[in-house]
Protein backbone atom coordinates (compact mmCIF):
# COMPACT_ATOMS: atom_id res chain seq x y z
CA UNK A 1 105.88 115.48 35.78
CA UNK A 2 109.12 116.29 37.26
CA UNK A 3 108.17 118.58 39.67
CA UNK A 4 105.65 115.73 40.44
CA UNK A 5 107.97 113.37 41.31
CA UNK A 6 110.25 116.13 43.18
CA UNK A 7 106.90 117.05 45.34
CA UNK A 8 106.60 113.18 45.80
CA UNK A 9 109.75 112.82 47.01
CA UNK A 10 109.44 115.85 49.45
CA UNK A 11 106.16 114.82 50.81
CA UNK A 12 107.61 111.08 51.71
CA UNK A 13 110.87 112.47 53.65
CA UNK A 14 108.21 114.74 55.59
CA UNK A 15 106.09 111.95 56.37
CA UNK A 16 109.08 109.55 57.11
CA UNK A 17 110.15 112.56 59.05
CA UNK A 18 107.33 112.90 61.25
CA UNK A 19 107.09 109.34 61.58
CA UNK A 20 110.51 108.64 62.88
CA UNK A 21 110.05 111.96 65.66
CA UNK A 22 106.52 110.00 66.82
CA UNK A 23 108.38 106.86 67.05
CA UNK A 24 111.53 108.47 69.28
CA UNK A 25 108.98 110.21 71.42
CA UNK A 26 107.25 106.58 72.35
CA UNK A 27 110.78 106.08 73.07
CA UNK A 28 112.12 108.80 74.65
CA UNK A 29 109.18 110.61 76.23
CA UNK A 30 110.32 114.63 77.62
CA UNK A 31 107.78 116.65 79.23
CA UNK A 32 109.24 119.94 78.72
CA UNK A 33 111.45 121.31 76.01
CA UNK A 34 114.39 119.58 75.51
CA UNK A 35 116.08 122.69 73.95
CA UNK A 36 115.48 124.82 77.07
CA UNK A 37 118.62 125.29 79.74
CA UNK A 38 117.61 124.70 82.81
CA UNK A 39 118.58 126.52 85.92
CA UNK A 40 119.05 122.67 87.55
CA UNK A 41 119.67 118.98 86.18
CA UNK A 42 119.28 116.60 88.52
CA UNK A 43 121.17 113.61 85.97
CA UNK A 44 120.84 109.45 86.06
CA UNK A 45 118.86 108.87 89.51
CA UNK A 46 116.06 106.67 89.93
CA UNK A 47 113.01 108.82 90.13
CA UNK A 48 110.54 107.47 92.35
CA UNK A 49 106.84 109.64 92.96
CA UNK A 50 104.40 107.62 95.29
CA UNK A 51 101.69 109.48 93.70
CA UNK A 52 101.81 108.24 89.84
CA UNK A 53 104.17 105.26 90.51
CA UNK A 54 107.24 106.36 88.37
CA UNK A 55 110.27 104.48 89.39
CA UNK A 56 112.64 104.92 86.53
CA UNK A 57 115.83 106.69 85.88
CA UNK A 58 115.00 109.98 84.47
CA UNK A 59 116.45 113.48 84.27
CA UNK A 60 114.46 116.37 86.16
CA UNK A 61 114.88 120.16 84.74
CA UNK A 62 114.11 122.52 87.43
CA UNK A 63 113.49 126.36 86.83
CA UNK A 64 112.35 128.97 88.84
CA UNK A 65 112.04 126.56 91.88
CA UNK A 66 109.42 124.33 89.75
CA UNK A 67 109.91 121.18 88.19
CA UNK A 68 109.87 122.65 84.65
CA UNK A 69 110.52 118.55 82.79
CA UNK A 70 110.70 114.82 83.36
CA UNK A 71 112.85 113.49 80.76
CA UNK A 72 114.42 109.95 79.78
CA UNK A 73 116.62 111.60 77.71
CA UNK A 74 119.26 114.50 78.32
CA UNK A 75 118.43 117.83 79.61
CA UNK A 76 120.57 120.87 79.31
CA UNK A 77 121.30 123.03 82.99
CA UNK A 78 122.97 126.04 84.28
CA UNK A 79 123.89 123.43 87.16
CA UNK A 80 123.58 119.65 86.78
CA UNK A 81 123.90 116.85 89.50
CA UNK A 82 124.88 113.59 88.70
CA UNK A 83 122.45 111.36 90.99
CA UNK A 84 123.77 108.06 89.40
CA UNK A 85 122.86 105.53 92.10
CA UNK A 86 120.50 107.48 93.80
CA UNK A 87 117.11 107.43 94.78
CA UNK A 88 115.56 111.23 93.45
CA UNK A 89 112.40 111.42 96.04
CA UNK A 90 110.16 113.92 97.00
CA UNK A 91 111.49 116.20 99.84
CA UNK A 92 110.24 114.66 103.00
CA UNK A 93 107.28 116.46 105.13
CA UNK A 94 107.56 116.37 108.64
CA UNK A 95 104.53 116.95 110.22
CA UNK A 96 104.89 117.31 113.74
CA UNK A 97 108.51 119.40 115.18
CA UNK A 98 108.84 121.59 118.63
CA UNK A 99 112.64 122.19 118.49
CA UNK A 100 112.77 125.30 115.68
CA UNK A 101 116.78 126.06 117.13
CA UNK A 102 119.28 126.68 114.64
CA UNK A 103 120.99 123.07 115.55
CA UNK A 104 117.82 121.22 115.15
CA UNK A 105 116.97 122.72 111.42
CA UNK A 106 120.80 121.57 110.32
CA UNK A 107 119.77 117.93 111.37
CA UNK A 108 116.39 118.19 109.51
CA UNK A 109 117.55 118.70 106.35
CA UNK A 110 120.81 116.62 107.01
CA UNK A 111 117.80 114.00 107.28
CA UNK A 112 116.37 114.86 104.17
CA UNK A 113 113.34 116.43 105.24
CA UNK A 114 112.43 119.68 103.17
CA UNK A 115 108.66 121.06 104.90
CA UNK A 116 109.06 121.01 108.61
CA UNK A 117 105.47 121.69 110.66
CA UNK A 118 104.60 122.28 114.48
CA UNK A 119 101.09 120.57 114.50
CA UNK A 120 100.75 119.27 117.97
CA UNK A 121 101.32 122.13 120.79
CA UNK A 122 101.19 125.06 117.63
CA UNK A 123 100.48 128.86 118.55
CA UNK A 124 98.22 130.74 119.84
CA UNK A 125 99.34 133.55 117.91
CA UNK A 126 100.02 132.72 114.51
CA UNK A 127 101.42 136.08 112.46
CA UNK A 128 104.44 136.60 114.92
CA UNK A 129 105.45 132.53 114.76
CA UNK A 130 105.65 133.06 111.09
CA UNK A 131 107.75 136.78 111.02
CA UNK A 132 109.84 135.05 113.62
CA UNK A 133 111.19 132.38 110.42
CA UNK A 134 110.12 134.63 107.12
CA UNK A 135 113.63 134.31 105.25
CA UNK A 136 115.46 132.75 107.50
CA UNK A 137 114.86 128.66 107.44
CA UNK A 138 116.56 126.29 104.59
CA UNK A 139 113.92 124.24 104.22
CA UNK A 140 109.47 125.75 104.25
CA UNK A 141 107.74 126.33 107.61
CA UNK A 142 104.25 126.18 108.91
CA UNK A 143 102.06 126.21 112.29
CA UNK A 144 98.84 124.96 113.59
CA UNK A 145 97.18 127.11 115.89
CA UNK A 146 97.46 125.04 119.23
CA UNK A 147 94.21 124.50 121.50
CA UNK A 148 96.96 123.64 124.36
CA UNK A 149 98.58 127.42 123.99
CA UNK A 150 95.12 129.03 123.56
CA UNK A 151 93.81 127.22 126.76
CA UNK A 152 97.17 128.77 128.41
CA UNK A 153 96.36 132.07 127.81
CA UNK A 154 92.48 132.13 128.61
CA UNK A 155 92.82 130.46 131.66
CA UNK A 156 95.87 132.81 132.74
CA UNK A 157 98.95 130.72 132.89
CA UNK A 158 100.93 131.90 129.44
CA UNK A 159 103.45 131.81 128.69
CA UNK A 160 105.14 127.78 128.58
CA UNK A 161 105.39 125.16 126.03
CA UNK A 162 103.38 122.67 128.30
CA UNK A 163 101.41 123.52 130.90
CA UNK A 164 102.84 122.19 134.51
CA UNK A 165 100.89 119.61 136.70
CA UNK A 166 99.30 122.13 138.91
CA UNK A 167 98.85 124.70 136.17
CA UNK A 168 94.99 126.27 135.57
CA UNK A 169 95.57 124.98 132.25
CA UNK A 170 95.52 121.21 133.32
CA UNK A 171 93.81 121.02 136.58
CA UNK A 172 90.70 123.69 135.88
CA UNK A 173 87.62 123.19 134.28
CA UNK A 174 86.69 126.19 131.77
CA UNK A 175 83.53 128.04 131.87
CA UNK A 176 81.22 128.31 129.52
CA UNK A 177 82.19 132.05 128.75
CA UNK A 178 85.89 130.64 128.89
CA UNK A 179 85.18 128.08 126.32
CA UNK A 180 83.69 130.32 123.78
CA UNK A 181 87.28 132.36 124.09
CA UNK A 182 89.38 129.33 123.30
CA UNK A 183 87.15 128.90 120.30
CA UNK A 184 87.03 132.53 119.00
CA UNK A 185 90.91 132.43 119.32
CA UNK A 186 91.21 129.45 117.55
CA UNK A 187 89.10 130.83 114.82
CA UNK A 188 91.48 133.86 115.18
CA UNK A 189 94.78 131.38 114.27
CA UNK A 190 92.84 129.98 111.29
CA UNK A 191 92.12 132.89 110.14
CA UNK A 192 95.75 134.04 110.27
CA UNK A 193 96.13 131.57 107.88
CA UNK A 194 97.50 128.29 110.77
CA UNK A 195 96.91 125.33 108.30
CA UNK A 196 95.66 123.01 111.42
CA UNK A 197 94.50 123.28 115.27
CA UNK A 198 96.61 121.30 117.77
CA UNK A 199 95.59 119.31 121.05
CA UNK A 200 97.28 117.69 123.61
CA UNK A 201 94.33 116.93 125.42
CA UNK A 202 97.00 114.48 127.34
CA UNK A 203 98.49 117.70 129.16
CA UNK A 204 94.95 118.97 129.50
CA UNK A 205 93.28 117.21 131.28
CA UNK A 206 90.76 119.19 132.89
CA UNK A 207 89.39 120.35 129.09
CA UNK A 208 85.79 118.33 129.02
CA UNK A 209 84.79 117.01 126.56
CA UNK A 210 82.47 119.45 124.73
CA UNK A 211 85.31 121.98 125.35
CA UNK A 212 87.39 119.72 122.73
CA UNK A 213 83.88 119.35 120.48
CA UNK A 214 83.46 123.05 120.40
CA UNK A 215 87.20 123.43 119.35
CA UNK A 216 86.70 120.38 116.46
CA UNK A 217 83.65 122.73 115.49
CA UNK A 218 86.04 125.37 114.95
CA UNK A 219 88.39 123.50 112.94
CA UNK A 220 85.48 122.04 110.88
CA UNK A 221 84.50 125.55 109.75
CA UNK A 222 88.03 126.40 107.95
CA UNK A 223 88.33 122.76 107.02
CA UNK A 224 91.48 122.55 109.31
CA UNK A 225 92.99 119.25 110.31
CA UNK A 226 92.84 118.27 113.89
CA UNK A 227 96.26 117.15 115.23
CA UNK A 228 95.46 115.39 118.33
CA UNK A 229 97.30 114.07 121.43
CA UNK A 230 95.56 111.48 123.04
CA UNK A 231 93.69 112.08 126.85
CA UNK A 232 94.56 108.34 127.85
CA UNK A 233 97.28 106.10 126.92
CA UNK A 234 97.64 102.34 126.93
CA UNK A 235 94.59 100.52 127.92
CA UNK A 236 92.26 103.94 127.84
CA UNK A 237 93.73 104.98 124.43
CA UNK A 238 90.83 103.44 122.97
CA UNK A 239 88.11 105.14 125.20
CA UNK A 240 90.42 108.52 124.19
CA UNK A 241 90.58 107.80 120.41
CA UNK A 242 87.15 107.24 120.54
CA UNK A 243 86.59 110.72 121.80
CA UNK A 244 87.96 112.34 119.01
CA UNK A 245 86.89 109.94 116.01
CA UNK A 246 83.30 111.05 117.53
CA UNK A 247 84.42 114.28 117.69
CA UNK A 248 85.43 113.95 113.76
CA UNK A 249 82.40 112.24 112.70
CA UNK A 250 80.10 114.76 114.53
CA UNK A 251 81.69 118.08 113.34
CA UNK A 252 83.20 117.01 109.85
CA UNK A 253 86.66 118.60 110.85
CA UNK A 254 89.34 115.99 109.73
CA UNK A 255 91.30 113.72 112.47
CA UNK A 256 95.42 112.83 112.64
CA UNK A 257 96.38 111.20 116.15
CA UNK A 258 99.42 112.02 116.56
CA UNK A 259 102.54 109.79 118.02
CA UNK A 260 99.87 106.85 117.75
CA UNK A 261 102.12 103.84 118.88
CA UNK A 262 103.43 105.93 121.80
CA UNK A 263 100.20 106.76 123.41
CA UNK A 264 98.55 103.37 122.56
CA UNK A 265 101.53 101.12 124.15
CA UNK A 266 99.85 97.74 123.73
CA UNK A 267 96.52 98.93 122.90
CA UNK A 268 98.39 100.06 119.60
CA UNK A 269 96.68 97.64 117.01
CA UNK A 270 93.33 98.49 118.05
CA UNK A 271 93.72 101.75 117.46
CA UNK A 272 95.20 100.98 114.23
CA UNK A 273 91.99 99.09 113.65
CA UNK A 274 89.86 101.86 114.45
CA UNK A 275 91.24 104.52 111.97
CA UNK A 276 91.37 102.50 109.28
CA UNK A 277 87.34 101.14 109.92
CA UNK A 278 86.64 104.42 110.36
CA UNK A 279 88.09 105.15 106.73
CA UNK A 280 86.26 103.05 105.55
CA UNK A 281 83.17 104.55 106.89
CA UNK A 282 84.38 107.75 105.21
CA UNK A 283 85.68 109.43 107.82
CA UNK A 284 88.85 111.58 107.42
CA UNK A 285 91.24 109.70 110.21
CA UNK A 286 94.66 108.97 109.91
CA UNK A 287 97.55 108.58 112.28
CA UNK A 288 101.02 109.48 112.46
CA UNK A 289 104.34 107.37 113.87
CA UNK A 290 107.72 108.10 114.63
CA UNK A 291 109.93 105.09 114.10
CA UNK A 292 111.30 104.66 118.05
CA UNK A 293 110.54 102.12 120.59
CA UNK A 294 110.66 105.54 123.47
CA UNK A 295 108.80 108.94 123.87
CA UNK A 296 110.03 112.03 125.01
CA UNK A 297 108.16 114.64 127.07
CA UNK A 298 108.38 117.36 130.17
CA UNK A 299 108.77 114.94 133.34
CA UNK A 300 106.96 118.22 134.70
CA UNK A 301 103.51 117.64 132.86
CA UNK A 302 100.15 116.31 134.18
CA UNK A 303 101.09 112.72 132.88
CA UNK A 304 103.69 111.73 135.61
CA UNK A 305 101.38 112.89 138.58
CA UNK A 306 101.19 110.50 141.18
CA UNK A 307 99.98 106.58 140.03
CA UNK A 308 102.09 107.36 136.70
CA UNK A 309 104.17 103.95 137.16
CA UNK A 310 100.59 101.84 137.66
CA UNK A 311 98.62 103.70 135.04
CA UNK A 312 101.67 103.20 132.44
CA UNK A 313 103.05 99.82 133.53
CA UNK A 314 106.68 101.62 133.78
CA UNK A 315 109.35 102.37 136.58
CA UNK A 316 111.94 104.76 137.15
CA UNK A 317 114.47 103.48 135.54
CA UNK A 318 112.57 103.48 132.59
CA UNK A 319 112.90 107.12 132.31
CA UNK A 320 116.31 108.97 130.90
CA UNK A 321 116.93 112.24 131.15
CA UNK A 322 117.06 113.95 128.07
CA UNK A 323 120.46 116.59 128.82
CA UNK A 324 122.48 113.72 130.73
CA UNK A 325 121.36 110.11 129.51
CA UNK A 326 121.04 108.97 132.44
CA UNK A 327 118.48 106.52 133.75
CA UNK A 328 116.71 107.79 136.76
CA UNK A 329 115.86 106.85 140.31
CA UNK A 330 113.43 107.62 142.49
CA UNK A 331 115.18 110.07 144.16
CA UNK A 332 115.92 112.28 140.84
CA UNK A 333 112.82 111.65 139.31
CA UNK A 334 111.74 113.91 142.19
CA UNK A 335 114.15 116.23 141.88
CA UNK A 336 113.66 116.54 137.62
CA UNK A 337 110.10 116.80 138.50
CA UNK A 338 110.69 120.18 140.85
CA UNK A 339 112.75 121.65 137.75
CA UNK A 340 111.10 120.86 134.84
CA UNK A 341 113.00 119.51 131.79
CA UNK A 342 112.61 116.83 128.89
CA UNK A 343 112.85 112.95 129.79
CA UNK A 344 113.13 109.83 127.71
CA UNK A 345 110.67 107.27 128.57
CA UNK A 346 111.21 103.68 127.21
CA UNK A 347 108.04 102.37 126.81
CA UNK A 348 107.44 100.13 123.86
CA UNK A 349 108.67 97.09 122.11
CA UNK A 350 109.97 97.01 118.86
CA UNK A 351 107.21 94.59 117.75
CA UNK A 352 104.39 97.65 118.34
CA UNK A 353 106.38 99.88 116.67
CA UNK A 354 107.19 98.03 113.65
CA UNK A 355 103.18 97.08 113.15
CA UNK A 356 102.43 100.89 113.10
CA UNK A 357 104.96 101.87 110.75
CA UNK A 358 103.83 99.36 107.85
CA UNK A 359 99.73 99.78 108.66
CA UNK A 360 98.27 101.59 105.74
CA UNK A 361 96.08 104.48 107.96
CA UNK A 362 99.72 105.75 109.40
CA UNK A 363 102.51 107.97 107.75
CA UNK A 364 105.75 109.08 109.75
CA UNK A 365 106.62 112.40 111.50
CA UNK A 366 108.94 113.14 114.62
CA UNK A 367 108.00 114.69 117.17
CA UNK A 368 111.23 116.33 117.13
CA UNK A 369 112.45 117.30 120.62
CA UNK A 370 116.13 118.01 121.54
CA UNK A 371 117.72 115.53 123.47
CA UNK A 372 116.05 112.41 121.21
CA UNK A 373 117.68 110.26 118.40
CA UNK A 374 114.06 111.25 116.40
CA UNK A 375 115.02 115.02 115.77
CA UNK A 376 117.57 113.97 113.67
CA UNK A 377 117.62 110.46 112.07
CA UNK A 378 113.85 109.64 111.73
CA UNK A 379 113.31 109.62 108.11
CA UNK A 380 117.01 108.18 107.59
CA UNK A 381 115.71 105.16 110.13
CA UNK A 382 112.53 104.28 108.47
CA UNK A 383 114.89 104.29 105.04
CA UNK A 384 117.50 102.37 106.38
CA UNK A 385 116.16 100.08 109.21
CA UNK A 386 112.47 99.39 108.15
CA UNK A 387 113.46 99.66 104.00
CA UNK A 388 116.29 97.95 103.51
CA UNK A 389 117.40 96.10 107.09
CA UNK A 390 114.17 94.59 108.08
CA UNK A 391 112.10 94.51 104.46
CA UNK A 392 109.00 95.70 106.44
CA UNK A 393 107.86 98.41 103.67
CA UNK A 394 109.03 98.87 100.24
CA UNK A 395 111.07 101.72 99.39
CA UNK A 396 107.80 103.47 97.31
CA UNK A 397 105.50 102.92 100.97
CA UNK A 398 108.16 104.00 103.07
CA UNK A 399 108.28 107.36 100.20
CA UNK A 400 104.56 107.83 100.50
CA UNK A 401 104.37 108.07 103.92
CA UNK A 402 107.13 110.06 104.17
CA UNK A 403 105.95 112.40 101.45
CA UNK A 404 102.69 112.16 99.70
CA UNK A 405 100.61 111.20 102.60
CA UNK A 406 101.33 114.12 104.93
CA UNK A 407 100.78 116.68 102.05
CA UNK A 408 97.47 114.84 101.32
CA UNK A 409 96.75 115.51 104.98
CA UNK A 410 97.14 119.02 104.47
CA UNK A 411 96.09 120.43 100.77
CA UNK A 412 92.71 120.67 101.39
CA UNK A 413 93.23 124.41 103.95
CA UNK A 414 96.56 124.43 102.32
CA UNK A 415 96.11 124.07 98.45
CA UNK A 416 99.66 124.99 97.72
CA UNK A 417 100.63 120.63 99.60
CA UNK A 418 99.05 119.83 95.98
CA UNK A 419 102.28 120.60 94.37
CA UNK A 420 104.30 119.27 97.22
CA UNK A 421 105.31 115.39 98.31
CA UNK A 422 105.21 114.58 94.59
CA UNK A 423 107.63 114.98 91.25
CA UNK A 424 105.71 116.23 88.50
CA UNK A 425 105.98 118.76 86.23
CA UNK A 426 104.73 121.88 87.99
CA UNK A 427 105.40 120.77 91.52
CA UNK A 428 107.29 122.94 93.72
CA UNK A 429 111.36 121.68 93.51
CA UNK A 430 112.20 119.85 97.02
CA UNK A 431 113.98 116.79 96.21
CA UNK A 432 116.12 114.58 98.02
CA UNK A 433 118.76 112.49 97.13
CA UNK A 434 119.56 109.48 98.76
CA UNK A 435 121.78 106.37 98.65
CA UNK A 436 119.41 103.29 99.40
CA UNK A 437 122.14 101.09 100.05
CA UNK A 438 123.71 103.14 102.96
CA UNK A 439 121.06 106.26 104.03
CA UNK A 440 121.14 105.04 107.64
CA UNK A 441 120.65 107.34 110.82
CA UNK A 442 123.36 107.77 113.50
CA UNK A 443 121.50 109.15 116.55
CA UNK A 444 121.13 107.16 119.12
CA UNK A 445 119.72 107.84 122.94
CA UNK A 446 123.04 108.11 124.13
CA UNK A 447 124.39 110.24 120.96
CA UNK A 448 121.30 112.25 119.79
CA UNK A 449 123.17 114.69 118.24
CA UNK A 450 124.17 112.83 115.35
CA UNK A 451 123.97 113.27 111.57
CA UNK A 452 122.52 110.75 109.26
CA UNK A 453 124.33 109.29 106.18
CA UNK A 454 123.15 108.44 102.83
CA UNK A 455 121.50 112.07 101.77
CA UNK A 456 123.76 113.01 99.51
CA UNK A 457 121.91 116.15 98.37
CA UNK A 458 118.72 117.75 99.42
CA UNK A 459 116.82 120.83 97.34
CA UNK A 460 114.56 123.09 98.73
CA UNK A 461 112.51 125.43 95.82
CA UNK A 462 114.91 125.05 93.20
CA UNK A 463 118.15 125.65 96.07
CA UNK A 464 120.53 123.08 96.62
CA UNK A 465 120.61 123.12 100.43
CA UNK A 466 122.59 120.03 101.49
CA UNK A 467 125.63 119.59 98.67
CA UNK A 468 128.01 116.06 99.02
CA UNK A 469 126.36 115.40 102.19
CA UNK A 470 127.47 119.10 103.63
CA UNK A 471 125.17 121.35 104.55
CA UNK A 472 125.03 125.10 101.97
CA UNK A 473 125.37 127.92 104.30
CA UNK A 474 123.35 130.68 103.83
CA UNK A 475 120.92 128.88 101.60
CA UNK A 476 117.65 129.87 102.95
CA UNK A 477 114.83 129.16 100.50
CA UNK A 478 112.40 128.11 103.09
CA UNK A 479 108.36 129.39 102.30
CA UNK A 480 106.00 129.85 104.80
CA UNK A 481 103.44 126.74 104.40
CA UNK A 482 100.01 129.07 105.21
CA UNK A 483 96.77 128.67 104.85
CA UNK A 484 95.13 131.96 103.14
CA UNK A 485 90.87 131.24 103.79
């Protein structure tokens, strides 16, 4: 009998036991092991991840460059952060960057952006463009193979990041024999493992239009995204955007026009209306916007030809040149346009720019160019302007088009976006930190060559790469974003 009772006894406390550990795990939920160290805490910020919805203060563990646990209660690190008043976001995805120089990357990550992408103009030759950064960039890396550099080459007027006015590129029709090169090398850049195809069918004119349906066909095969720069802007945006969403709808291959509001101008909200009816005709069409009422571009490039000011509704003086800031006349818009060189072209009202931003079918890249405010403040601007100024998104839209959406728009060639633009357990480790009540950007189009504020911290893999707002030298944790068919 006494042993009995003692058994009794035992078997309650076990059962109390258990039932008390159930209870403080409704509580105090951990995904991972709370006894593990971690190699990083990130400690007290308000985790927000547009994919599930959390937005809750938790701790993150992070080992080997994974997130390894999600806890509400403490986690034990080689390293800890104390994000106490912080927002704890997926790292941003930029989509769409030309400048790659050393300067450029600082403001990037200084902006909070942790996956930077050239998915407009691209490569024609994919393997060098990714030795070139192997090891060597803070934050990951990754290339379309560009129908704009391709037609360069097969048409004989490579090597240029744009193709001049009077180039073959932009004023020659391709051959049949010539088209079915273009193709085969964009096949070529896919199979290198490019996770898109570029177009800037603006700067190439003289490409027909089955030239660009043969090079869809391409993309279709590999299940590449087509990042595409309009032929027409303003008024004959629409007649351009519906080249391509037929182009998408006959082939398969998915569609993101890129810089939407600055080739639409006032046509902007139809086009808006057209990618998100044909969404809902399942096709695979999205847009992309950078958060700036001007454009930047070569003055030396097809689209300022002679009848520019008519066809755009624009003047001299609306132009700025990129290395000076100054506004330009007729008499050194002529002489730019002998020399080549980036110009600022004012071009849109705030009001256009705005509706993009908040429309569901659009997420945010830059279209980073040296000499513009956009190659280093955009994702601080859309945070600090549109979020908490104006109260035109909510902090969790503004984070899923800023993260989620743009690794949607790649995972399908590039499986390893599933574990990126998102904090789960098992997702790759790029976080950034950032004060909601001051992240604010400080370029400007007189000052482009500012810093923004407010990103406290940044984390790229697992590496801390921006620490107290400074930038970590020789942190270089950067992975090639490739496609492997």
């Amino acid at each position: 009998m006494g042993n009995d009772h003692r058994d009794n006894d035992a078997h309650t406390m076990k059962s109390f036991a258990t039932s008390l550990l159930f209870a403080l795990a409704l509580v105090f939920p951990v995904t991972g092991s709370s006894a593990e160290t971690f190699d990083l805490v990130i400690r007290g910020g308000r985790v927000m991840d547009p994919e599930t919805g959390l937005d809750a203060v938790r701790e993150i563990g992070i080992s080997d460059g994974k997130i390894a646990a999600i806890s509400e209660s403490p986690l034990s690190g080689s390293e800890v952060i104390d994000a106490a008043g912080l927002v704890v976001a997926p790292g941003f995805i930029d989509l769409h960057q030309h400048a790659w120089d050393e300067e450029s990357i600082r403001f990037k990550i200084r902006d909070g952006v942790t996956s930077l992408l050239e998915l407009e103009v691209g490569t024609d030759d994919v393997d060098p463009w990714y030795r070139k950064y192997e090891g060597k960039l803070p934050l990951h890396f990754g290339v379309a193979v560009g129908h704009i550099p391709v037609r360069m080459r097969v048409m004989g007027d490579f090597p240029g990041f744009l193709p001049k006015a009077d180039s073959k590129a932009a004023t020659i029709e391709a051959t049949t024999a010539q088209i079915a090169e273009m193709k085969a090398g964009i096949a070529r850049g896919l199979d290198a493992g490019a996770v898109a195809v570029g177009f800037g069918i603006r700067y190439t004119p003289a490409a027909t239009r089955w030239e660009i349906l043969e090079m869809f066909r391409a993309a279709a095969n590999y299940q590449a995204s087509c990042h595409v720069h309009l032929r027409e802007r303003g008024d004959r945006s629409i007649e351009a955007a519906q080249e391509v969403i037929a182009c998408s709808a006959i082939t398969g291959a998915p569609l993101q026009i890129v810089h939407l509001q600055a080739i639409g101008a006032s046509s902007t909200p139809k086009l808006l209306q057209m990618a998100a009816e044909a969404q809902t005709h399942d096709l695979d069409v999205t847009a992309e916007i950078y958060p700036w009422t001007a454009g930047m571009t070569d003055i030396s490039a097809s689209m300022f030809a002679d009848g520019w000011r008519e066809e755009f509704g624009l003047d001299y003086g609306d132009l700025q040149w990129g290395a000076t800031g100054e506004r330009l006349s007729e008499e050194t818009f002529r002489k730019y346009r002998e020399t080549g060189g980036l110009v600022i072209v004012h071009s849109n009202p705030e009001s256009v720019v705005t509706e993009a931003i908040i429309h569901p079918a659009s997420m945010i890249a830059s279209d980073g160019l040296v000499g513009h405010p956009r190659n280093a403040g955009t994702y601080a601007r859309i945070l600090g302007h549109y979020v908490r100024e104006l109260k035109e998104l909510t902090l969790m839209e503004a984070l899923r088009k800023i993260t989620l959406m743009p690794a949607q728009r790649l995972e399908a060639r590039a499986p390893m976006m599933k574990q990126m633009g998102r904090i789960q357990q098992g997702c790759v480790a790029d976080l950034t930190l950032f004060d909601p009540e001051s992240v604010t950007e400080r370029a400007t189009f007189t000052e482009p060559k500012e810093f923004s504020e407010g990103i406290p911290f940044v984390i790229v893999a697992g590496t801390v790469v921006v620490r107290d707002g400074e930038i970590v030298e020789n942190a270089l944790p950067g992975q090639a974003i490739r496609a492997h068919p």
